[in-house]
Protein backbone atom coordinates (compact mmCIF):
# COMPACT_ATOMS: atom_id res chain seq x y z
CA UNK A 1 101.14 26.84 28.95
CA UNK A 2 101.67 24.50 32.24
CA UNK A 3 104.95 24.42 31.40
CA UNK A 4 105.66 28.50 31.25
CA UNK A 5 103.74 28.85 34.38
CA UNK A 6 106.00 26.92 36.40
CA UNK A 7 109.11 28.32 34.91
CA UNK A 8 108.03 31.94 36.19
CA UNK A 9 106.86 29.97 39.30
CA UNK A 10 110.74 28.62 39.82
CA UNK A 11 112.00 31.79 38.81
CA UNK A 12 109.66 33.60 41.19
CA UNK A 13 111.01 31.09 44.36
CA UNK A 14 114.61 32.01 42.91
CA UNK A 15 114.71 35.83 43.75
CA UNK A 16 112.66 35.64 46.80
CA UNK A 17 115.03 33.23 48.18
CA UNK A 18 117.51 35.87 46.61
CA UNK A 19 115.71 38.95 48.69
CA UNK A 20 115.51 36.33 51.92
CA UNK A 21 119.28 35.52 51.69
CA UNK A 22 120.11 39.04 51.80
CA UNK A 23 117.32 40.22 54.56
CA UNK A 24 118.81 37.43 56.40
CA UNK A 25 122.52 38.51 55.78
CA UNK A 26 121.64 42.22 57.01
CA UNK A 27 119.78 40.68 60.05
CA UNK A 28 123.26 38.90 61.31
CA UNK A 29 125.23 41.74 60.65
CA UNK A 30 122.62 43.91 63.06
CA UNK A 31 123.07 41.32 65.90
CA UNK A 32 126.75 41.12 64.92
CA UNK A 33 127.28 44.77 65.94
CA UNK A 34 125.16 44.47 68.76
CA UNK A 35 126.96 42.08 70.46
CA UNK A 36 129.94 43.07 69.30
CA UNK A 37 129.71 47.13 70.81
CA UNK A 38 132.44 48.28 72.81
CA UNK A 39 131.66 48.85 76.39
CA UNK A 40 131.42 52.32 78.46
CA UNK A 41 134.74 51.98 81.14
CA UNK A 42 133.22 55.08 82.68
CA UNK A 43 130.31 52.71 84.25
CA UNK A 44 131.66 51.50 87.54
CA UNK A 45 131.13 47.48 88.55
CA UNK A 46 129.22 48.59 91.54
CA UNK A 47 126.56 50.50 88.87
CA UNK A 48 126.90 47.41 86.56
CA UNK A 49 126.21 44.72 89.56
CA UNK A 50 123.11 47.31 91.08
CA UNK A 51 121.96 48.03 87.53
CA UNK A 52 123.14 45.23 85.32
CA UNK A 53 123.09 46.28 81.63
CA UNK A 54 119.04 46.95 81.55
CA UNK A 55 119.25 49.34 78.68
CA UNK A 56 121.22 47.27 76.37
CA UNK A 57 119.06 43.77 77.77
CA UNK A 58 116.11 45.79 76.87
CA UNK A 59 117.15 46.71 73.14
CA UNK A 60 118.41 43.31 73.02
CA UNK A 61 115.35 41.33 73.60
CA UNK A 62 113.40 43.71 71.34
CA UNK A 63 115.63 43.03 68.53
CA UNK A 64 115.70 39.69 69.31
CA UNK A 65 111.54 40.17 68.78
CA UNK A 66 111.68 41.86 65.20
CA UNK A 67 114.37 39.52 64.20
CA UNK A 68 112.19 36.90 65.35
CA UNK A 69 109.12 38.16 63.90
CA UNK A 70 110.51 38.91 60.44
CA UNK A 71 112.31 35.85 60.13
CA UNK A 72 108.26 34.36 60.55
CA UNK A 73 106.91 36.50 58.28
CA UNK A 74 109.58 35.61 55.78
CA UNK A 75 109.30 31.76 56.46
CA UNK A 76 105.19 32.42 56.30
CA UNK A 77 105.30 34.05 52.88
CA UNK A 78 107.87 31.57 51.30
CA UNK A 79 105.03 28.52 52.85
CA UNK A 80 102.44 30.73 51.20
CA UNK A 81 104.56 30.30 48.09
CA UNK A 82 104.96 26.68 48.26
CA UNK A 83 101.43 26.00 48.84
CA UNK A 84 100.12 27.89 46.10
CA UNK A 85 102.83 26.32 43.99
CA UNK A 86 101.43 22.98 44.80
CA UNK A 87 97.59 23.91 44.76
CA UNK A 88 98.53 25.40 41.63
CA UNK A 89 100.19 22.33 40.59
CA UNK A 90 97.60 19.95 41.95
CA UNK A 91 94.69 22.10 40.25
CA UNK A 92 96.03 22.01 37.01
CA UNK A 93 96.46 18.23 37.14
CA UNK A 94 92.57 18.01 38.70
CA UNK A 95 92.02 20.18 35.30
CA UNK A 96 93.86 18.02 32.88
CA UNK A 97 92.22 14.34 34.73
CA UNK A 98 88.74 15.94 34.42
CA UNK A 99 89.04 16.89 30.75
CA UNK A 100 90.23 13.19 30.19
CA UNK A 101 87.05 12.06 31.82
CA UNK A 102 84.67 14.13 30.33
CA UNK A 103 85.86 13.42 27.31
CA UNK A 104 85.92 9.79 27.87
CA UNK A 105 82.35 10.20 29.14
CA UNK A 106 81.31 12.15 26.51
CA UNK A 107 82.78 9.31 23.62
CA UNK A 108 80.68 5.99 26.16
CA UNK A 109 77.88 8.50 26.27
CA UNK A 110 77.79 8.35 22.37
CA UNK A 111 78.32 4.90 21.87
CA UNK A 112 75.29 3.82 24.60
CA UNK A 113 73.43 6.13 22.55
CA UNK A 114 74.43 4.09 19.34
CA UNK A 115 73.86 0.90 21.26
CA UNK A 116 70.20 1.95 23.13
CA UNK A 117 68.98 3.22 18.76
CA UNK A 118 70.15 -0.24 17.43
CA UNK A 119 68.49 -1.93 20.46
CA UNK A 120 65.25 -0.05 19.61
CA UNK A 121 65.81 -1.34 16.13
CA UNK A 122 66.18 -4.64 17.34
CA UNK A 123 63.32 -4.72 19.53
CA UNK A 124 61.15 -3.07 17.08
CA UNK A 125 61.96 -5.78 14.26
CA UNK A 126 61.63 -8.71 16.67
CA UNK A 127 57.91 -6.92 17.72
CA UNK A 128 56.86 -7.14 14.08
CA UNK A 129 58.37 -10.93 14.01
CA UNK A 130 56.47 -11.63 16.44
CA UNK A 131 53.23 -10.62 15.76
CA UNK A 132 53.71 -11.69 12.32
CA UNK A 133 54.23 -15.30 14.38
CA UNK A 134 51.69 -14.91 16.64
CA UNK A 135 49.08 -14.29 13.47
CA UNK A 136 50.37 -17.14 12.09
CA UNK A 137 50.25 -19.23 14.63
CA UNK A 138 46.40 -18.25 15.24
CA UNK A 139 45.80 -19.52 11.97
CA UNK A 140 47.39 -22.69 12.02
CA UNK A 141 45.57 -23.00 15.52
CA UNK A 142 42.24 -22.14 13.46
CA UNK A 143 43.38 -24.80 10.94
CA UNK A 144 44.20 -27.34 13.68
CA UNK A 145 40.68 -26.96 15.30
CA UNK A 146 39.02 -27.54 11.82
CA UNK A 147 40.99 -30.45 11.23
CA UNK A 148 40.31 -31.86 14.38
CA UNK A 149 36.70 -31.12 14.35
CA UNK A 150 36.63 -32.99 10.79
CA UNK A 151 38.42 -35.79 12.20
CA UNK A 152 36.20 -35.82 14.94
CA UNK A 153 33.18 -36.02 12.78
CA UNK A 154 34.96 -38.94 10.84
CA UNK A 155 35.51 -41.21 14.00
CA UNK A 156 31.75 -40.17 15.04
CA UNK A 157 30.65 -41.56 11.22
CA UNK A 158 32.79 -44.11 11.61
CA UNK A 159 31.26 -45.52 15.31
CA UNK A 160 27.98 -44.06 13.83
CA UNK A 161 26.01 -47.68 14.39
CA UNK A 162 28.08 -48.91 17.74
CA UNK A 163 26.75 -48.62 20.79
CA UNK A 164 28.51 -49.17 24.16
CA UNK A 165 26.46 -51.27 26.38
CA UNK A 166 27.48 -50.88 30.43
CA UNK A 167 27.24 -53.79 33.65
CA UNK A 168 27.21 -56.49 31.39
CA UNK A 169 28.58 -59.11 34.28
CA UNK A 170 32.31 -60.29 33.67
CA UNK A 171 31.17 -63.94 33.91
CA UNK A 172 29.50 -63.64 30.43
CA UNK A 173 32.38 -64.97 28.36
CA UNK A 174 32.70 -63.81 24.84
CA UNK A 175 31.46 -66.92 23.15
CA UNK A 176 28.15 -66.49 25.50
CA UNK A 177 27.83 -63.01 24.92
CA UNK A 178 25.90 -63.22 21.61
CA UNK A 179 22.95 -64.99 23.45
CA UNK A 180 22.78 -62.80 26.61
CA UNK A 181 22.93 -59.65 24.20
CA UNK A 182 19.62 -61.53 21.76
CA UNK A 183 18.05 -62.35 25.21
CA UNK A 184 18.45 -58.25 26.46
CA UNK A 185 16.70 -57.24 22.88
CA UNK A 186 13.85 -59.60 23.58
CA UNK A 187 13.78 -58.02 26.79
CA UNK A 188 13.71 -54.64 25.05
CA UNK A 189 10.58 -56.16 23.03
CA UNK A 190 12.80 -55.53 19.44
CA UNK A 191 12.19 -58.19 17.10
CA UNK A 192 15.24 -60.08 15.78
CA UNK A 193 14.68 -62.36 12.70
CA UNK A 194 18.20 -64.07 13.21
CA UNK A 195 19.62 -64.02 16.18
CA UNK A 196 22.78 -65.77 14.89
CA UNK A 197 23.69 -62.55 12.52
CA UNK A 198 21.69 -59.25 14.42
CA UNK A 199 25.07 -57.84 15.23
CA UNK A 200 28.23 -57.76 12.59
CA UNK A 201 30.89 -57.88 16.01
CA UNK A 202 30.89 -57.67 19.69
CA UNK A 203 33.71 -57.20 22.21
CA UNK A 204 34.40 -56.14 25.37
CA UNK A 205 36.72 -53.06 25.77
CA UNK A 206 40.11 -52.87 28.28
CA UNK A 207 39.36 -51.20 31.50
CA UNK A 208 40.40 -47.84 32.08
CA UNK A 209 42.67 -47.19 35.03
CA UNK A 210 39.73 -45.00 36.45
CA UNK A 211 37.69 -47.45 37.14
CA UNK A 212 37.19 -49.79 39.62
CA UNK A 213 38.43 -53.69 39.67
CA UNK A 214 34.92 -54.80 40.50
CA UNK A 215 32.75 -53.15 37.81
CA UNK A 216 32.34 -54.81 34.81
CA UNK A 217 33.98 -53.92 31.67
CA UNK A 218 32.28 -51.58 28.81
CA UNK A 219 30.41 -53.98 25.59
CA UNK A 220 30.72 -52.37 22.29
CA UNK A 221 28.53 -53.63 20.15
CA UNK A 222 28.34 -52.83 15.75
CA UNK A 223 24.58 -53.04 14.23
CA UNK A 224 24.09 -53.79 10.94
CA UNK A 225 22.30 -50.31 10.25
CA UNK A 226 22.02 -46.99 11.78
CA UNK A 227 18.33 -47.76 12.27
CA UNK A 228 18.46 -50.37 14.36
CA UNK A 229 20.74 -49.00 16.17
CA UNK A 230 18.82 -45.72 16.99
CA UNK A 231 15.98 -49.14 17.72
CA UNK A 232 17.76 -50.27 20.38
CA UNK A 233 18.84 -47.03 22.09
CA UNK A 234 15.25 -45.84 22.11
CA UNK A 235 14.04 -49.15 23.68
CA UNK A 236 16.84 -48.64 26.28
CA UNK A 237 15.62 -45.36 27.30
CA UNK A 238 11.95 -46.55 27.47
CA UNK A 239 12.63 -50.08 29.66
CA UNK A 240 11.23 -50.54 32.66
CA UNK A 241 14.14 -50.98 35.36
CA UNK A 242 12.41 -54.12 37.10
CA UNK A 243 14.09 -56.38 34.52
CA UNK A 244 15.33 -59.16 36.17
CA UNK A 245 18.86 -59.39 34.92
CA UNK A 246 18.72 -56.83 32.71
CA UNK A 247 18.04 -53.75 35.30
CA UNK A 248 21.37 -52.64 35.53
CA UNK A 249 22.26 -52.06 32.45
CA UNK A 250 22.13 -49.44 30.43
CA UNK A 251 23.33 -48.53 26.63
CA UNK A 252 24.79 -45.24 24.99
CA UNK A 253 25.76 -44.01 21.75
CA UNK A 254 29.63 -44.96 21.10
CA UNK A 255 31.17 -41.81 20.52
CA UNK A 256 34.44 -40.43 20.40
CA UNK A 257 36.63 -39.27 23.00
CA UNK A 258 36.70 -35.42 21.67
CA UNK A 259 32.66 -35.82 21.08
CA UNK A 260 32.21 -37.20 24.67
CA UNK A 261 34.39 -34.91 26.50
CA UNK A 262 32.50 -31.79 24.66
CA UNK A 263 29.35 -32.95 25.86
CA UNK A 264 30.07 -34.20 29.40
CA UNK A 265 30.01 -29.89 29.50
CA UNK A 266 26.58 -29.74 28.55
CA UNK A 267 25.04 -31.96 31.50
CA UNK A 268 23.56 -29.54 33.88
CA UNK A 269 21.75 -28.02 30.83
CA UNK A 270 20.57 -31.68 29.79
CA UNK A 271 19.37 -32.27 33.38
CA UNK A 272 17.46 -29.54 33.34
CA UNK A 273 15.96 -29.96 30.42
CA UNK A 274 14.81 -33.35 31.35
CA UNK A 275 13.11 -32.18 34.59
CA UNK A 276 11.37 -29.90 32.11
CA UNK A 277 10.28 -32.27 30.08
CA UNK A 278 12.20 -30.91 27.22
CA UNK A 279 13.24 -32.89 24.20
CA UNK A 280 16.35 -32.12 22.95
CA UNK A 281 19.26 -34.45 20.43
CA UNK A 282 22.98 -33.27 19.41
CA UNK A 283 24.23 -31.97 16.38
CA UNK A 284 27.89 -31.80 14.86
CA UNK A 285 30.25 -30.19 15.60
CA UNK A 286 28.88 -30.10 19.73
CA UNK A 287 25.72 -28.87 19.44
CA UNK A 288 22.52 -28.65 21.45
CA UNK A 289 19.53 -28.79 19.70
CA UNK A 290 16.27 -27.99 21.75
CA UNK A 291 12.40 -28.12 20.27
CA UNK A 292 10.03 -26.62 22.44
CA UNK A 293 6.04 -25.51 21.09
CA UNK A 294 7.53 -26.62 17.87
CA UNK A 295 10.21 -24.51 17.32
CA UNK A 296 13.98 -25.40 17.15
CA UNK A 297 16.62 -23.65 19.45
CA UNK A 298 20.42 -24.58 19.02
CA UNK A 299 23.26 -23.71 21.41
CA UNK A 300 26.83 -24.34 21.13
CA UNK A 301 27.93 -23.40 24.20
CA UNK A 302 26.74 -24.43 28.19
CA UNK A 303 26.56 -20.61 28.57
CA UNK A 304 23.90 -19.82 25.89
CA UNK A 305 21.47 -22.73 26.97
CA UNK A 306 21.64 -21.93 30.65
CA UNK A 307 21.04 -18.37 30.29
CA UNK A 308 17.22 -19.46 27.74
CA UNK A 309 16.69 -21.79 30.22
CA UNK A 310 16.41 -18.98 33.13
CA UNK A 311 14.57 -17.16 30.73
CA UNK A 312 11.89 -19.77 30.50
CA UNK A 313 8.24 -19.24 31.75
């Protein structure tokens, strides 16, 4: 169709330069004949010097004009012609570029489409992954805590009749030890039949980098039975501190590091509950376990004790 167009286009240019060329051939032949007219011998020099030739200057220069004039309007319609050749040109090239981009838009536009839908797909898969892994992970985080709870309660069983004796002096050596520890249960008033074989072991334990370089190292001592043990540890609690030697030290249950750590939470409740002359022991897993007017009140978290405590009368 292009192609047509600019075929009658050419041909259209053809026979208008065809119509020019022959305007322009008629135009010559006028100012050929102008300047070419014979000349009146009748009109004297004397007439031609006093009035010199105004009626033929006068037709002359308004030829001149509409020769002038025409020629523009010729040479304006022919640029007229040209232009809207070219536009014409120039738009249907615009035309032809634009189709190629809209379709080329049209054919990305798809395929982002296609792209963004299998993303979704993607995404959505991956979501349900991941929740499935994030459910599965709770439960082997469940599993984890039980396990470490029962291993807790192992070492705890395990350590069940140690006790960890603190500011035993450094300069009791090992092989002295057994005697200063017989001479701090006489001291406690606790009646030792042998005081070669109370205690199946004793040793001291390495320092932690926590503490100090001038305080003494922690004793860890192993009973022969759970009930002397809990002996001892009541003794401790009940000894005067004017004991000569003995007034600085002081004995606690040995307990695991988990067990330890979950109590150390619990010590503004058990403060408090000593200033209220409450009694109170610790169950497994963490647990506090309160008796007040003889009933039993057991809290497994710092939160839930505090909050009967302010409740208290």
């Amino acid at each position: 169709m292009t192609t047509r167009k600019t075929a009658d286009q050419k041909q259209d240019l053809k026979s208008l330069s065809k119509k020019d060329r022959e305007k322009k051939d008629k135009q010559e032949k006028r100012l050929s004949n102008f300047f070419n007219a014979p000349v009146d011998k009748s009109i004297s020099e004397s007439s031609l010097i006093s009035t010199p030739n105004k009626m033929p200057l006068s037709k002359h220069t308004g030829d001149l004009k509409e020769v002038e004039s025409q020629e523009s309007s010729e040479e304006l319609m022919i640029t007229q012609a040209y232009l809207k050749q070219c536009l014409d040109q120039q738009l249907d090239q615009i035309k032809l570029e634009m189709q190629g981009n809209f379709v080329k838009l049209k054919e990305e536009i798809i395929s982002v489409g296609q792209k963004v839908k299998i993303n979704e797909q993607k995404i959505g898969n991956l979501e349900f992954l991941l929740q499935k892994q994030k459910e599965s992970i709770e439960k082997q985080q469940t599993k984890i805590n039980e396990l470490e709870e029962r291993l807790t309660n192992i070492e705890d069983r395990g350590r069940k009749n140690n006790l960890r004796i603190r500011n035993i002096p450094e300069s009791i050596s090992q092989g002295n030890l057994a005697n200063f520890l017989a001479e701090f249960f006489e001291a406690l008033k606790i009646n030792i039949d042998d005081k070669r074989d109370f205690l199946e072991r004793s040793h001291r334990l390495n320092k932690p980098g926590t503490l100090p370089d001038n305080f003494p190292r922690d004793i860890i001592i192993a009973c022969h039975s759970y009930s002397f043990r809990e002996k001892i540890l009541k003794a401790a609690r009940q000894m005067e501190r004017d004991q000569g030697k003995f007034k600085d030290i002081k004995v606690f249950p040995d307990l695991s590091f988990h067990t330890r750590q979950a109590r150390k939470q619990f010590i503004p409740a058990t403060l408090r509950l000593r200033a209220k002359d409450l009694k109170y022991r610790w169950g497994f897993p963490t647990k506090l376990i309160v008796t007040k007017d003889g009933t039993i009140h057991i809290f497994d978290s710092l939160d839930k004790v505090t909050k009967w405590l302010e409740n208290l009368v």
